[in-house]
C-alpha atoms as a PDB file:
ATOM      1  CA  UNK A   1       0.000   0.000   0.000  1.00  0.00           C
ATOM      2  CA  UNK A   2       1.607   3.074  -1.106  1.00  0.00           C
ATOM      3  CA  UNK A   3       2.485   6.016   1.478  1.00  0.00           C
ATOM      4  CA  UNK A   4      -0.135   8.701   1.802  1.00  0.00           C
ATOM      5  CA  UNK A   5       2.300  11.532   0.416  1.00  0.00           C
ATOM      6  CA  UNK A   6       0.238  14.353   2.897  1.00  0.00           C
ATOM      7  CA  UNK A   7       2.035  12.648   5.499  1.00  0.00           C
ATOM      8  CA  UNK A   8       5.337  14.371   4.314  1.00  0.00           C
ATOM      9  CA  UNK A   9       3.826  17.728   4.174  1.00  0.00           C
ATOM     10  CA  UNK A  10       4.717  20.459   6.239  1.00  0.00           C
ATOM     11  CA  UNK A  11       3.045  23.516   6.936  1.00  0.00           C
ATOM     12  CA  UNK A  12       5.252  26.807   7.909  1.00  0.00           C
ATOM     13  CA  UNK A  13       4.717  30.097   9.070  1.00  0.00           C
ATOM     14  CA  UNK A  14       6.785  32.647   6.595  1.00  0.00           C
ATOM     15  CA  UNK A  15       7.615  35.933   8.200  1.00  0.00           C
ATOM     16  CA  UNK A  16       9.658  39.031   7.313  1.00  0.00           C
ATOM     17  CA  UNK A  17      13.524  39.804   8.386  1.00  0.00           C
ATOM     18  CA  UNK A  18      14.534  42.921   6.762  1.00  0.00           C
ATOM     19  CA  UNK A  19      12.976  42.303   3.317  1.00  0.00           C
ATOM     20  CA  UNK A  20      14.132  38.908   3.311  1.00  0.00           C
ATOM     21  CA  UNK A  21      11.118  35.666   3.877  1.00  0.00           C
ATOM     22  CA  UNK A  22      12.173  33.261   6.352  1.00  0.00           C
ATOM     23  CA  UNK A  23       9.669  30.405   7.510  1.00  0.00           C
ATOM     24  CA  UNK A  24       9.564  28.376  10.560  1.00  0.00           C
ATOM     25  CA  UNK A  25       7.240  24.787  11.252  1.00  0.00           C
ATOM     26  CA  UNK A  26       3.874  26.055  12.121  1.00  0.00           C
ATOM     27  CA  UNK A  27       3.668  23.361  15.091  1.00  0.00           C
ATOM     28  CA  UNK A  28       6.850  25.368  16.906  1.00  0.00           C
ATOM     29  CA  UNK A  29       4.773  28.160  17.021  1.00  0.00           C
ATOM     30  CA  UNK A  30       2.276  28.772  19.898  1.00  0.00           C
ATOM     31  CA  UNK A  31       1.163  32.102  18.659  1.00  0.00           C
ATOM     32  CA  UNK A  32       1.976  35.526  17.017  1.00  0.00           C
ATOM     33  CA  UNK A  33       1.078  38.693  19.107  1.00  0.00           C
ATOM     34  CA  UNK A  34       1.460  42.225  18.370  1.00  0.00           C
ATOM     35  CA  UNK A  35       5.048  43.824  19.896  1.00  0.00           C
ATOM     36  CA  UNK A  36       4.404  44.967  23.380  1.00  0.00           C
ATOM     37  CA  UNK A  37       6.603  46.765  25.915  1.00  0.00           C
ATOM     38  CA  UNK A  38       9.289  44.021  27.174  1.00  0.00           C
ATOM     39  CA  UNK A  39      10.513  44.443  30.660  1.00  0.00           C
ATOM     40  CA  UNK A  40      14.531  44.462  30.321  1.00  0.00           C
ATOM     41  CA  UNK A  41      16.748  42.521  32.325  1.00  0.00           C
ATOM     42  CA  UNK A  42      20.186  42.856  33.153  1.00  0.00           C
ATOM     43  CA  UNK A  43      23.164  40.967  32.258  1.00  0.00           C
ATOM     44  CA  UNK A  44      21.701  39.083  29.329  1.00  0.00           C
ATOM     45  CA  UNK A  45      22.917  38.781  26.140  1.00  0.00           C
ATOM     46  CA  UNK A  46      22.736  41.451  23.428  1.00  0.00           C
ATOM     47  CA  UNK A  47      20.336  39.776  21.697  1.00  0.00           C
ATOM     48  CA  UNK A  48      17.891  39.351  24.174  1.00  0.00           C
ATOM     49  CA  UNK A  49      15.372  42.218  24.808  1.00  0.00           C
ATOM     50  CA  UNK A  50      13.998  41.304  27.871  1.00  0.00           C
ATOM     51  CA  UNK A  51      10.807  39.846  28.783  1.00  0.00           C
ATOM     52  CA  UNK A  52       7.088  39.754  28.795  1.00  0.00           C
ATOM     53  CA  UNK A  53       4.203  38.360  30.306  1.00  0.00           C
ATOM     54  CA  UNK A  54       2.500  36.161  28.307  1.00  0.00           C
ATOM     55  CA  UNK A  55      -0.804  35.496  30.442  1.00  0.00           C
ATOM     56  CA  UNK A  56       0.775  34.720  33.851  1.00  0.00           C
ATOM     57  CA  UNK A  57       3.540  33.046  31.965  1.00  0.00           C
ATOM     58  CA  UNK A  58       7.640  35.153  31.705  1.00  0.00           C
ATOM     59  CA  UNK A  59       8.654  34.798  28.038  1.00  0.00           C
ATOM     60  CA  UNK A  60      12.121  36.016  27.013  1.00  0.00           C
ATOM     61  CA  UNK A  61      12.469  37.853  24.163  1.00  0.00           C
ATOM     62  CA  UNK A  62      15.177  37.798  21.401  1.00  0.00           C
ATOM     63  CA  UNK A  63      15.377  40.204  18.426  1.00  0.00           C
ATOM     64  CA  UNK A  64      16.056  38.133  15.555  1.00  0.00           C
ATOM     65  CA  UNK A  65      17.376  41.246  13.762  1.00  0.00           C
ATOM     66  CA  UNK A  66      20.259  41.213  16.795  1.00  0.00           C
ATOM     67  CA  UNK A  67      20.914  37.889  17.456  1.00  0.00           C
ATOM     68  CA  UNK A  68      21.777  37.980  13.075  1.00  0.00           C
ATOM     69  CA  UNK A  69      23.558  40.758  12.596  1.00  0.00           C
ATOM     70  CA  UNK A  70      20.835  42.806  10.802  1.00  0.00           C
ATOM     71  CA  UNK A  71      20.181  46.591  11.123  1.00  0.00           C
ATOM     72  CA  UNK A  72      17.572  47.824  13.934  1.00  0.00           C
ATOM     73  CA  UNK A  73      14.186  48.419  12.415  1.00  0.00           C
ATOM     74  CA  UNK A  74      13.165  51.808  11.606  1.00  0.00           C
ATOM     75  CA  UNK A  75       9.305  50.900  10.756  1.00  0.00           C
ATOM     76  CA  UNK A  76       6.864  50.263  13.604  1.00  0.00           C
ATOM     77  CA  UNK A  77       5.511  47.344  12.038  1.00  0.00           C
ATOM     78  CA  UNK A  78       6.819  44.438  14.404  1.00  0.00           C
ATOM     79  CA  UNK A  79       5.218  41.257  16.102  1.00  0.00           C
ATOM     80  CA  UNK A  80       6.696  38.552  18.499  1.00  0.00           C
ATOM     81  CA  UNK A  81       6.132  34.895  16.978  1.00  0.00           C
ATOM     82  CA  UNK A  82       6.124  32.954  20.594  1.00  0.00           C
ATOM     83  CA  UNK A  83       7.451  29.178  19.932  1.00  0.00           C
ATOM     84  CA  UNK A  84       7.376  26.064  22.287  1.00  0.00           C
ATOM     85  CA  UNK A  85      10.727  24.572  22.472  1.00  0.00           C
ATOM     86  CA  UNK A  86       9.586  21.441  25.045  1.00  0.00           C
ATOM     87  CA  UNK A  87       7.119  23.179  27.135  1.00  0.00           C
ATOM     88  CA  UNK A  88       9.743  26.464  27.104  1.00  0.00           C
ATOM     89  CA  UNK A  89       8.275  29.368  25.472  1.00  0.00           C
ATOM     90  CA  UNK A  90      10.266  31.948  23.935  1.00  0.00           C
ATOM     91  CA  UNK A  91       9.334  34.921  21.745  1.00  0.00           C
ATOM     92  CA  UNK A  92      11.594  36.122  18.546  1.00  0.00           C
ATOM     93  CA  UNK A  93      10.995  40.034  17.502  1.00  0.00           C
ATOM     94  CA  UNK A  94      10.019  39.370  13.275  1.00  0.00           C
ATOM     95  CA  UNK A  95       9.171  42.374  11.138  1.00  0.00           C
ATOM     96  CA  UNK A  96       5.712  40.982   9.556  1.00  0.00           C
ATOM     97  CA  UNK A  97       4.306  37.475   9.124  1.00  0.00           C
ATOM     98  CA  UNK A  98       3.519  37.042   5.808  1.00  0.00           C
ATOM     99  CA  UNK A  99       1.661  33.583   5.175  1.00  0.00           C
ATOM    100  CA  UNK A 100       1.223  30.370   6.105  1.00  0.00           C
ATOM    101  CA  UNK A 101       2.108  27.814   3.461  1.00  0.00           C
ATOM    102  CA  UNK A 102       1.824  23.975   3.104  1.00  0.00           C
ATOM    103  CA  UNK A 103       5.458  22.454   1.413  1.00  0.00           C
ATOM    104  CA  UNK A 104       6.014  18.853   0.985  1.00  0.00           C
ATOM    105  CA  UNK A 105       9.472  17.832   3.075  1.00  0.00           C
ATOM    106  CA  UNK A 106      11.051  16.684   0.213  1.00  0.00           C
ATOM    107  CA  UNK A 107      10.892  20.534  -1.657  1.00  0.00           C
ATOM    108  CA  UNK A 108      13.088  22.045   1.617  1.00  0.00           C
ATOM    109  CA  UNK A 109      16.244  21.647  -0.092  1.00  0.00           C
ATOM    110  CA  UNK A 110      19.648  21.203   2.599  1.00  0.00           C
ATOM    111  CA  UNK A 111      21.643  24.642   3.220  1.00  0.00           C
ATOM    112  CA  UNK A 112      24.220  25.592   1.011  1.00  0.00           C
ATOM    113  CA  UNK A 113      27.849  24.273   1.563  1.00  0.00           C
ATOM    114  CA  UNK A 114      29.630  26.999   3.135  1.00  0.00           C
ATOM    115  CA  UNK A 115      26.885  28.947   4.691  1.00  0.00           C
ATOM    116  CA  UNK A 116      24.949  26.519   7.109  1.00  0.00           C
ATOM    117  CA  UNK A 117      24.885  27.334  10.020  1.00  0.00           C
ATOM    118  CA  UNK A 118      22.467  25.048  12.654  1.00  0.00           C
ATOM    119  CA  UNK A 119      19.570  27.330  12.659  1.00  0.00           C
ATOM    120  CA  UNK A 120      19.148  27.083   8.956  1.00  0.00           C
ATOM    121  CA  UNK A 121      17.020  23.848   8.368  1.00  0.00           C
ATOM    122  CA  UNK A 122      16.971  24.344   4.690  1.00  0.00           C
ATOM    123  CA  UNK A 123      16.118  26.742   1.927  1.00  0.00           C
ATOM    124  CA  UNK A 124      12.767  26.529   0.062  1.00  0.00           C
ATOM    125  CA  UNK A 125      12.802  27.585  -3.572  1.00  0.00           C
ATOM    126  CA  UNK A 126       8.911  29.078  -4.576  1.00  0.00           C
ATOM    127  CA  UNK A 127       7.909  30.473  -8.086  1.00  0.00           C
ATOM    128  CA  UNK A 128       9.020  34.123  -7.107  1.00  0.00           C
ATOM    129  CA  UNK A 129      10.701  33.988  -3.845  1.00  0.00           C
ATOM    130  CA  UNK A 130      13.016  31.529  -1.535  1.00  0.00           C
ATOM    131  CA  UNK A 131      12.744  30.968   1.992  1.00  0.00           C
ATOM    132  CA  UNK A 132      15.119  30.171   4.710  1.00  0.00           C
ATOM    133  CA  UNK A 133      13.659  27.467   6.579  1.00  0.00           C
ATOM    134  CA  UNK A 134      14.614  28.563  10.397  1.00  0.00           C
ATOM    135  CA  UNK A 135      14.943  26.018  13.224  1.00  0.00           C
ATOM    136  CA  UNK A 136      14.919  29.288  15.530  1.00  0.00           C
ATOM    137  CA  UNK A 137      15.608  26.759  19.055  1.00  0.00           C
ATOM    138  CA  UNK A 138      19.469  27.089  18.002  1.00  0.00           C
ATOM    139  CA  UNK A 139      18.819  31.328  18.061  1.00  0.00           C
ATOM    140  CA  UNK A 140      16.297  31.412  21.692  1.00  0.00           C
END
């Protein structure tokens, strides 16, 4: 009996990262929320904002555009994709989402040779765009 070939499918959440689509599994994330004032904390690392409360429940906060290397956002047009890493959430500053999208496992091609590093799960090549496929637990 052949495989059902839905089985392989994956469904991810693409977002926004100075102009550039990135997408993350859909079941990693527990919910997107609009950016709200995070409460710093001293002594973390650069990359990590601060934190929130996420309905009685402290969520750290990283800036993706940090914790990369990118330039600070100048629009006002930022949310905080919360993932569950184990039970652990955390919440990564993205500029926009932009869709969610069903791709079959086998289209994520592997990172290119020379420039993988172990949050890039694999690049997905579209029609008119390409997507970095994030596996953002190596950036929390």
């Amino acid at each position: 009996m052949p495989a059902n070939p839905s089985a392989a499918d994956l469904q991810l959440v693409t977002f926004l990262l100075d102009g550039e689509e990135y997408g993350i599994n859909v079941m990693a994330v527990r919910e997107i929320i609009n950016l709200r004032e995070i409460t710093k904390v001293v002594n973390c690392a650069p990359h990590v904002e601060g934190v929130i409360d996420l309905r009685g429940s402290i969520v750290p906060i990283v800036s993706l555009r940090k914790r990369l290397g990118l330039a600070e956002c100048t629009g006002d047009f930022s949310s905080i994709a919360v993932l569950d890493f184990a039970g652990e959430l955390t919440g990564f500053i993205i500029d926009q989402v932009s869709d969610v999208i069903r791709v079959g496992a086998g289209e994520i091609l592997p990172p290119l040779v020379g420039a993988s590093q172990p949050w890039i799960a694999g690049i997905l090549n579209l029609e008119r765009k390409m997507v970095i496929v994030m596996n953002l637990e190596h950036l929390a």
